[in-house]
N, C-alpha and C. Protein backbone atom coordinates (compact mmCIF):
# COMPACT_ATOMS: atom_id res chain seq x y z
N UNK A 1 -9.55 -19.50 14.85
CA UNK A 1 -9.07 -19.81 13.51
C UNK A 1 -10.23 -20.38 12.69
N UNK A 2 -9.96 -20.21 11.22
CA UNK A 2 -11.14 -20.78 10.66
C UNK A 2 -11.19 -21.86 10.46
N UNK A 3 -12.55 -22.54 9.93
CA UNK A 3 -12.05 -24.26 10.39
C UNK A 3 -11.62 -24.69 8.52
N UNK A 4 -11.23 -25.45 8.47
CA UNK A 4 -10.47 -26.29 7.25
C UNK A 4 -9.49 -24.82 6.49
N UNK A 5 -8.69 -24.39 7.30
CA UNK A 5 -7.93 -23.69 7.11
C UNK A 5 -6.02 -24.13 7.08
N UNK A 6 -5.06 -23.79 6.92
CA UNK A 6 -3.87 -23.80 6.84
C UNK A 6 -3.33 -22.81 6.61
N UNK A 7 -2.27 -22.42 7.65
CA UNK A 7 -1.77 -21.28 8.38
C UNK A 7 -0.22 -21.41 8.11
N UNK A 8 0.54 -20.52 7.43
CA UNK A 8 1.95 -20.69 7.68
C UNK A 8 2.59 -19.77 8.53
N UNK A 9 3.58 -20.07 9.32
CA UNK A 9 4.15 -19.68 10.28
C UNK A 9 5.38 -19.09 10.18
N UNK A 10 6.05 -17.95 10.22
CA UNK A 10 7.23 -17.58 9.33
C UNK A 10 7.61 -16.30 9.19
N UNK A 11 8.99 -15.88 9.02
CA UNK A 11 9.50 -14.37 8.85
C UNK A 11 9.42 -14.18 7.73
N UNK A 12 9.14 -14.87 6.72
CA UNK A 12 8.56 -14.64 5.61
C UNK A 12 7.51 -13.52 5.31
N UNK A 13 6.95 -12.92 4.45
CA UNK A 13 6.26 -11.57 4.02
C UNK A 13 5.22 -12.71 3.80
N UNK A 14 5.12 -13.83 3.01
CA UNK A 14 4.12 -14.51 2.58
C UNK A 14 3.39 -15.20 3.95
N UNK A 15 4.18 -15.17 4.96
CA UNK A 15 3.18 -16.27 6.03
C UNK A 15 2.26 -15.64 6.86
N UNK A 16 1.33 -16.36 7.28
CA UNK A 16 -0.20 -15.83 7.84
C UNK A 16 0.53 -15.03 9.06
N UNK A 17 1.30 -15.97 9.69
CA UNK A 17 1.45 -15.49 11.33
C UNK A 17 3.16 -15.56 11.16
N UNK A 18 3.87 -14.02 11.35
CA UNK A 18 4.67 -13.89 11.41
C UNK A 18 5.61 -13.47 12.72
N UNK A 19 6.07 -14.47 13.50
CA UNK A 19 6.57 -13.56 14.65
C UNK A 19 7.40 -12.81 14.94
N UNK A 20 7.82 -12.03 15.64
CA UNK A 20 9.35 -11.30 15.45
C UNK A 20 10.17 -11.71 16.05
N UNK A 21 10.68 -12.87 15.97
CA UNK A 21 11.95 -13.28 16.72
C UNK A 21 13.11 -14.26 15.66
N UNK A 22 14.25 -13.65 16.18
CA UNK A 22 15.42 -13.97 15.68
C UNK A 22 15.17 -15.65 15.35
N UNK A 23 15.19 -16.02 16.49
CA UNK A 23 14.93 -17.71 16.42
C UNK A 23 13.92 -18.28 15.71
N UNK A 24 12.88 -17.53 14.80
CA UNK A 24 12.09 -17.98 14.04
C UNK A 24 12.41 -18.47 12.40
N UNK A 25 12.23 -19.32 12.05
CA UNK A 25 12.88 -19.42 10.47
C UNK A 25 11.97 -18.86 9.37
N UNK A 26 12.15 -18.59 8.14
CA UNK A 26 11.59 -17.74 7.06
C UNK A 26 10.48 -18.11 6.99
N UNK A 27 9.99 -20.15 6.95
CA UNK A 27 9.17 -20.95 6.74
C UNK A 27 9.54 -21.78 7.78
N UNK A 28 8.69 -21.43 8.98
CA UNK A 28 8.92 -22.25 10.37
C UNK A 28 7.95 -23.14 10.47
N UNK A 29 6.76 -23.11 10.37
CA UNK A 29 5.55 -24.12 10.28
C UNK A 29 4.40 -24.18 10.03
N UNK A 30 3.83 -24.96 9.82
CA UNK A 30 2.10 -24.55 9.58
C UNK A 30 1.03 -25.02 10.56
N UNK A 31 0.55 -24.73 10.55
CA UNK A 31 -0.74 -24.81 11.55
C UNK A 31 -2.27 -25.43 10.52
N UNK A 32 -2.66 -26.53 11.03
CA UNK A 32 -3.53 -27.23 10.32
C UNK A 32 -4.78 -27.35 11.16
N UNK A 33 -5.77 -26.66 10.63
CA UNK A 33 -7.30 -26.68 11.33
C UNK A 33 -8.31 -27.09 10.26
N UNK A 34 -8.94 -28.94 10.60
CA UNK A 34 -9.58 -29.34 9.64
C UNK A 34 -11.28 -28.80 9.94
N UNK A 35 -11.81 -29.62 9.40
CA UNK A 35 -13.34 -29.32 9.20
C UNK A 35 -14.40 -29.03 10.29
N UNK A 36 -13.78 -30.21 11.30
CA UNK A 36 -14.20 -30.44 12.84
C UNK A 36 -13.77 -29.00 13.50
N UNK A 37 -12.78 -28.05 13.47
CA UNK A 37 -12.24 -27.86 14.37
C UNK A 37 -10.87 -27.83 14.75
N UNK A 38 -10.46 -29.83 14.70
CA UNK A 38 -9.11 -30.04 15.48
C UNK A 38 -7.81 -28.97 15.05
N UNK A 39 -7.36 -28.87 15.40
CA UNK A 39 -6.13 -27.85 15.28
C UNK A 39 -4.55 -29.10 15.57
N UNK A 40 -3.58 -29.37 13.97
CA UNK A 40 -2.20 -29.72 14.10
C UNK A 40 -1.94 -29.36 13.98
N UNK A 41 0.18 -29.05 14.60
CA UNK A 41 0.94 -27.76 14.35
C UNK A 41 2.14 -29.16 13.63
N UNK A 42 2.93 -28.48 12.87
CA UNK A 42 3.95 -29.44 12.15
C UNK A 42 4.95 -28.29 12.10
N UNK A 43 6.00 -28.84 12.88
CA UNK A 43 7.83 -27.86 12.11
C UNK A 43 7.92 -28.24 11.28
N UNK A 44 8.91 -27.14 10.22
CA UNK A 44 8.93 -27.76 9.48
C UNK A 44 11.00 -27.89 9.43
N UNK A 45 11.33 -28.80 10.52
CA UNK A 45 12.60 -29.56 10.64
C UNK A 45 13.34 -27.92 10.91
N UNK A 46 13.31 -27.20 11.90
CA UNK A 46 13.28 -25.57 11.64
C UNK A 46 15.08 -25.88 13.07
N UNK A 47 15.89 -25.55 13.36
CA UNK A 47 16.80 -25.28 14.13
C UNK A 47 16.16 -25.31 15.54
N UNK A 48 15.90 -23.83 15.65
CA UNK A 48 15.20 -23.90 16.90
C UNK A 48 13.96 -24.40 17.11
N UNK A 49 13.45 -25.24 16.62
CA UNK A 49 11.80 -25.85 16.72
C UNK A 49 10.49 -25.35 17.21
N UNK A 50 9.57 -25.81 17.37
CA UNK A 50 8.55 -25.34 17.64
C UNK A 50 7.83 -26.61 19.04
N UNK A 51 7.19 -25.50 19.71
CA UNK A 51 7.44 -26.31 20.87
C UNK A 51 5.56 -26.45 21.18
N UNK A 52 4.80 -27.52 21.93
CA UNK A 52 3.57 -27.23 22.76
C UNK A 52 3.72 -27.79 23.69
N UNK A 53 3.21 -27.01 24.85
CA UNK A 53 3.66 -27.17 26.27
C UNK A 53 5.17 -26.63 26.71
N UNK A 54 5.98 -26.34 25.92
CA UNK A 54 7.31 -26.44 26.53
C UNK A 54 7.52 -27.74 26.12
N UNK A 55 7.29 -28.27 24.96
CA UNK A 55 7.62 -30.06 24.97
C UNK A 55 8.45 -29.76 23.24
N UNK A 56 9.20 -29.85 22.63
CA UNK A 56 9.61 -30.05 21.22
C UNK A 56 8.98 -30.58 20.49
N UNK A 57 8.43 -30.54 19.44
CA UNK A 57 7.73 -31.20 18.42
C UNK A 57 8.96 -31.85 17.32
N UNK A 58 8.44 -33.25 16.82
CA UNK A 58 9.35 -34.02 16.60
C UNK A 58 9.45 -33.11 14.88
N UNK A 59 10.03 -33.41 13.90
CA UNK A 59 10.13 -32.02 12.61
C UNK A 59 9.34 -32.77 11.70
N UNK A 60 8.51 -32.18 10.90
CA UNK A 60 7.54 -32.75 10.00
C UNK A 60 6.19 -34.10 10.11
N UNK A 61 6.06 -33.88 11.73
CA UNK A 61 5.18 -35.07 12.66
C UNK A 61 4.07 -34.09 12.77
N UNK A 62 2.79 -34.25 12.10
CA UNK A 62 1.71 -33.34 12.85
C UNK A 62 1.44 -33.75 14.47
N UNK A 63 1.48 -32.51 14.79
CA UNK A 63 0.67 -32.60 16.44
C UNK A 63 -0.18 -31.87 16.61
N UNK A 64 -1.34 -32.76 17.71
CA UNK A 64 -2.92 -32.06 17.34
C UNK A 64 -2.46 -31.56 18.80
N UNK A 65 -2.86 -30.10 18.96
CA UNK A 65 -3.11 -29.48 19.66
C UNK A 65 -4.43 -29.22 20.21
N UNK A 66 -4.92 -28.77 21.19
CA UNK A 66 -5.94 -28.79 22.26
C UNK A 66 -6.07 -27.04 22.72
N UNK A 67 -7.36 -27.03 22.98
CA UNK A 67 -7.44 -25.46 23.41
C UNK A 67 -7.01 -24.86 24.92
N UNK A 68 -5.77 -23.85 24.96
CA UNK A 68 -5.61 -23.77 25.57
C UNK A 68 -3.97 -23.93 26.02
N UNK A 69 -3.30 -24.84 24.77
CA UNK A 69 -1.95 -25.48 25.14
C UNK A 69 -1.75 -23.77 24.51
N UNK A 70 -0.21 -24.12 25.12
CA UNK A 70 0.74 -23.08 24.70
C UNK A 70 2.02 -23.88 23.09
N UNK A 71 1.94 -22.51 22.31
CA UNK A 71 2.59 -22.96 21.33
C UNK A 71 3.74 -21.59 21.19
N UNK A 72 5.10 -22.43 21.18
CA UNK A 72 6.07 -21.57 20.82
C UNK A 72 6.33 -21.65 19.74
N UNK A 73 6.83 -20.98 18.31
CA UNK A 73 7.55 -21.25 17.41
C UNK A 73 8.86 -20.62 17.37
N UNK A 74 9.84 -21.28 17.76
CA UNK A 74 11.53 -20.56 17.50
C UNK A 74 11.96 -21.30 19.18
N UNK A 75 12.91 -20.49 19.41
CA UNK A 75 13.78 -20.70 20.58
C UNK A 75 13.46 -20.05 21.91
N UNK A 76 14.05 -19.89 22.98
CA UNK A 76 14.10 -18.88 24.28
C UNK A 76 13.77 -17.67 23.93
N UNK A 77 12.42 -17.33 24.45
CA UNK A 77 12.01 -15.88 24.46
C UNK A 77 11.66 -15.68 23.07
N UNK A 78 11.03 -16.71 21.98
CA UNK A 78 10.25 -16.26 21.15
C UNK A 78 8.76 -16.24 22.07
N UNK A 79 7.77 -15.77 21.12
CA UNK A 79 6.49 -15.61 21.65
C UNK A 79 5.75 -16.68 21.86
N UNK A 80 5.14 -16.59 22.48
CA UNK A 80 4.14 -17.91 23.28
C UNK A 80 3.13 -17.72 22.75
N UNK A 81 1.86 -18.49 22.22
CA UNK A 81 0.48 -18.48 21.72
C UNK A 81 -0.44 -19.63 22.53
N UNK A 82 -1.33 -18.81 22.57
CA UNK A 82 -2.14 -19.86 23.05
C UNK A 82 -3.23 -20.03 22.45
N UNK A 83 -3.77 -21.61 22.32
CA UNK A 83 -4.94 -21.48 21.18
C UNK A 83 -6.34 -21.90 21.76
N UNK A 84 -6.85 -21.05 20.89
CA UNK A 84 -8.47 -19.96 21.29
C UNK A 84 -9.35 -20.33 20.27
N UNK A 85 -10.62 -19.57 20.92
CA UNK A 85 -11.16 -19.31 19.42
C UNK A 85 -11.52 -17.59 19.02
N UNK A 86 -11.49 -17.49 18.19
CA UNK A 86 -11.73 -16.25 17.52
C UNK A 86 -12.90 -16.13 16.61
N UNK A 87 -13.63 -15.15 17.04
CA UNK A 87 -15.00 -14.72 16.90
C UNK A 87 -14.71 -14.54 14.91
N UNK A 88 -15.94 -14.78 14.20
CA UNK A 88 -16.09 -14.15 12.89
C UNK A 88 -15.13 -12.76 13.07
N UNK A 89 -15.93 -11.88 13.42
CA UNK A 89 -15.53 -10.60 13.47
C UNK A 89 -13.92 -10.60 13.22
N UNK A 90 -13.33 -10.85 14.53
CA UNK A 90 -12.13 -11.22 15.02
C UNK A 90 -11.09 -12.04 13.26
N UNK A 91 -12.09 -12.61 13.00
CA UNK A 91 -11.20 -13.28 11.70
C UNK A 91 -11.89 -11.90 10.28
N UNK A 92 -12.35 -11.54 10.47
CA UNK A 92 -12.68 -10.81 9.30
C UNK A 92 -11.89 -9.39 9.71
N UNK A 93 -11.33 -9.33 10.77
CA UNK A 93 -10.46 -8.13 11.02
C UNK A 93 -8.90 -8.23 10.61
N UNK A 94 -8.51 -9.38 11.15
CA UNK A 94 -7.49 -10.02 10.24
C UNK A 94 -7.42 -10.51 8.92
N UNK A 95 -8.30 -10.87 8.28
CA UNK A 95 -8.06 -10.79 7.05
C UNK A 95 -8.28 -9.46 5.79
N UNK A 96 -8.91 -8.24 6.94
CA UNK A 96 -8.84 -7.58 6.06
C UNK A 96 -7.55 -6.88 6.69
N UNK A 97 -6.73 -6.98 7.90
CA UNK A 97 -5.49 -6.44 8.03
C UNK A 97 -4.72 -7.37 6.99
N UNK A 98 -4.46 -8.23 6.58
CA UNK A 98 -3.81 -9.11 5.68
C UNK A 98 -3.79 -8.43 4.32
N UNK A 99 -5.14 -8.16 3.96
CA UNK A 99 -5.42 -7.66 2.82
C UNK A 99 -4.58 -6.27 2.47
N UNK A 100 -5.23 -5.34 3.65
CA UNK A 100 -4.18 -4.32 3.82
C UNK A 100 -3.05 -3.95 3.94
N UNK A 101 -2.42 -5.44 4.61
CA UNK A 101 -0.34 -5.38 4.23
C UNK A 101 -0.04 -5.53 2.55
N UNK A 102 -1.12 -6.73 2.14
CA UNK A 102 -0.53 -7.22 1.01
C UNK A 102 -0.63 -5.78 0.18
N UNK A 103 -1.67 -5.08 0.42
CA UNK A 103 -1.99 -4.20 -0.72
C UNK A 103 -0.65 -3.14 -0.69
N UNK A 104 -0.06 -2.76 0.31
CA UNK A 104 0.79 -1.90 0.81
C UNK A 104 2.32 -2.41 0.13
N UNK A 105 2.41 -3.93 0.09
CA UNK A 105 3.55 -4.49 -0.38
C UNK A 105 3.77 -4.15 -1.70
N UNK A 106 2.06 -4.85 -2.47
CA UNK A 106 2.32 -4.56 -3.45
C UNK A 106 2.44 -2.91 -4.47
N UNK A 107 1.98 -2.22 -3.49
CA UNK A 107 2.48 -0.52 -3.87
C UNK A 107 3.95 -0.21 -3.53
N UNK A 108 4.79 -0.86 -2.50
CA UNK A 108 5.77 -0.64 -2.38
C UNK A 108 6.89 -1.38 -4.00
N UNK A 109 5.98 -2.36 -3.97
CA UNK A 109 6.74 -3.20 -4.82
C UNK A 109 6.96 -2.38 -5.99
N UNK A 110 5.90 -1.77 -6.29
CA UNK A 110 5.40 -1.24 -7.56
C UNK A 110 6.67 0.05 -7.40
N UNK A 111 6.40 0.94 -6.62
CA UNK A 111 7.35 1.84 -6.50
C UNK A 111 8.63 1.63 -6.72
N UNK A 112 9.39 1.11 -5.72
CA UNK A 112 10.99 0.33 -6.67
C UNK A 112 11.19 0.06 -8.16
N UNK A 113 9.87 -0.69 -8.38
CA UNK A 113 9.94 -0.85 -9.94
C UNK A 113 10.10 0.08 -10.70
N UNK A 114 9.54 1.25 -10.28
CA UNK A 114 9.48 2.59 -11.08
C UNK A 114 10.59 3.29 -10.79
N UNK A 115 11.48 2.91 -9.98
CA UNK A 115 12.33 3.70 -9.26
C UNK A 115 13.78 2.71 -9.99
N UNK A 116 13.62 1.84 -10.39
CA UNK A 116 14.39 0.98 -11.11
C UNK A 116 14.49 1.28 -12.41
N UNK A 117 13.20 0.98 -13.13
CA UNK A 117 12.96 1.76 -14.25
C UNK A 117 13.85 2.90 -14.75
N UNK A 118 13.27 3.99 -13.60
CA UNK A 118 13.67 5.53 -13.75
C UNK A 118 15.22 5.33 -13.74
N UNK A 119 15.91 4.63 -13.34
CA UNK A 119 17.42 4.15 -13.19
C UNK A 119 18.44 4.00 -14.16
N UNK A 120 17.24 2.84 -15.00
CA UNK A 120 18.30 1.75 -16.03
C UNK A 120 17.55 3.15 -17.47
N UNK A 121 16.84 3.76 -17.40
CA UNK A 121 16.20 4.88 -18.28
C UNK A 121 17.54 5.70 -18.16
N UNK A 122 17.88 6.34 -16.73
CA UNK A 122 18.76 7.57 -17.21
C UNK A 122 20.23 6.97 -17.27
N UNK A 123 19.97 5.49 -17.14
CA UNK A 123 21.67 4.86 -17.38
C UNK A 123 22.11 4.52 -19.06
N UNK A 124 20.69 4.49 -19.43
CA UNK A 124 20.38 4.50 -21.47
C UNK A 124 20.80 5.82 -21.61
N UNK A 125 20.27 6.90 -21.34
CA UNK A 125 20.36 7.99 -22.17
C UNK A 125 21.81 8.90 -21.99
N UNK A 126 22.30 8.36 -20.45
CA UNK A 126 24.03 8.49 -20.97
C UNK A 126 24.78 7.62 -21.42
N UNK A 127 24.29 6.54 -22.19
CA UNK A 127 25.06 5.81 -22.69
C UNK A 127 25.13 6.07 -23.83
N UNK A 128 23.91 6.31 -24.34
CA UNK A 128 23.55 7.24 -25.72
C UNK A 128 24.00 8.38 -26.00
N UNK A 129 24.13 9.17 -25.11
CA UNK A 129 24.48 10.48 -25.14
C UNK A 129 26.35 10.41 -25.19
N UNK A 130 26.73 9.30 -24.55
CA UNK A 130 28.69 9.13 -24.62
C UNK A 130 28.53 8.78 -26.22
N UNK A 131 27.82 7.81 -26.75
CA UNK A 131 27.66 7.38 -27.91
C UNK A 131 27.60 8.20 -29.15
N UNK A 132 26.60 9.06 -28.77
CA UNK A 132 27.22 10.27 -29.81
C UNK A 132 28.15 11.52 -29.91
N UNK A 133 28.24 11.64 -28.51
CA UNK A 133 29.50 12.14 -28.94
C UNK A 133 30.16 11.63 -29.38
N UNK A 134 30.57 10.59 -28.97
CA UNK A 134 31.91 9.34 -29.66
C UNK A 134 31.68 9.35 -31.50
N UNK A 135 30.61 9.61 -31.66
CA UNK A 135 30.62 9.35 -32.87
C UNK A 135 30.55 11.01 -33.89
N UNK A 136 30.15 12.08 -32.66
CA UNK A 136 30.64 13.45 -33.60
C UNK A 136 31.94 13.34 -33.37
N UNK A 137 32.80 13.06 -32.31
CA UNK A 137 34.08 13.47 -32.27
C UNK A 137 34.95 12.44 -33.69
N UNK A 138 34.33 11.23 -33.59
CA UNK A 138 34.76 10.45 -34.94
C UNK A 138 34.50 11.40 -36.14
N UNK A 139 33.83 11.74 -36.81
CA UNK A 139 33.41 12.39 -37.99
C UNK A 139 34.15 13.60 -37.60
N UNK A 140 33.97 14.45 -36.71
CA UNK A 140 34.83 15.63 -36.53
C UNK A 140 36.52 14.93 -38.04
N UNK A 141 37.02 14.23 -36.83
CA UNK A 141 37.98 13.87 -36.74
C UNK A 141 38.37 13.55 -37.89
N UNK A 142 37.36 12.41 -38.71
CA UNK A 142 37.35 12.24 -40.27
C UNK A 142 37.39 13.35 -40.83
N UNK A 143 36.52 14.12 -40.58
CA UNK A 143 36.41 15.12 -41.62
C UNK A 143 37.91 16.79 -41.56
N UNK A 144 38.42 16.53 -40.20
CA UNK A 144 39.55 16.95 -40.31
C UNK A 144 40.83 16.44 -41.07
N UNK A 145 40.69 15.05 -40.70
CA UNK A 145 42.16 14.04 -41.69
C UNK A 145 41.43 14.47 -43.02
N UNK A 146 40.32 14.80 -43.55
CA UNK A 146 39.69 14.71 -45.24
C UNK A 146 40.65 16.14 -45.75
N UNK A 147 40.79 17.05 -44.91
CA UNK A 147 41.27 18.45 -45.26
C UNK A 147 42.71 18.36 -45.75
N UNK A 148 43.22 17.85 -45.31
CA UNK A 148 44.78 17.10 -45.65
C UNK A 148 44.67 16.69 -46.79
């Protein structure tokens, strides 16, 4: 990890490290690596908690972790981590995979939008289109009662 970094933990689209398990919450925790090095993990008050060692972490208490402990975030049979270090490389591969989700999100995002767009567009032009008829069949109509 990089050092004076902060890591969120979470099924969230926005968090660094997302795991796939049910028992994980949207915004489960963060992971705090200051200047030195040291590495704290903090729940954040999450149901199923976040655990090092197999031990519970108390909810919103930083705990400094050590290289090597095991860190769960969620419940039974979420994923286990263990903390390392990771080469430059290793972090410049992940952040340009990061880069590469976000960029993907935000094209997806973009697409819906257009696809929304294209939506409330052809939901105008039959509204417009009932609209005038409504309004030839009015004048029709006037201009039939005028013949009388």
């Amino acid at each position: 990890l990089p050092k004076a970094s902060i890591w969120t933990v979470g099924r969230k689209d926005n968090n660094d490290l997302r795991p796939a398990h049910a028992s994980v919450s949207r915004n489960h925790s963060s992971v705090y690596i200051d200047d030195f090095g040291r590495v704290a993990v903090v729940d954040h008050g999450t149901k199923h908690g976040t655990f090092v060692n197999f031990r519970r972490l108390d909810p919103w208490q930083p705990f400094l972790v050590r290289r090597k402990d095991r860190i769960r975030f969620g419940g039974e049979g979420a994923p286990v981590y263990r903390l390392g270090s990771m080469s430059q490389e290793q972090v410049e591969q992940q952040q340009e995979s990061r880069r590469i989700a976000e960029e993907r999100g935000a094209r997806k995002l973009f697409r819906e939008r257009e696809k929304e767009e294209a939506k409330a567009d052809r939901k105008s032009k039959r509204q417009l289109k009932r609209f005038l008829e409504a309004e030839a069949r009015d004048k029709a109509a006037a201009a039939e009662a005028m013949r009388f």
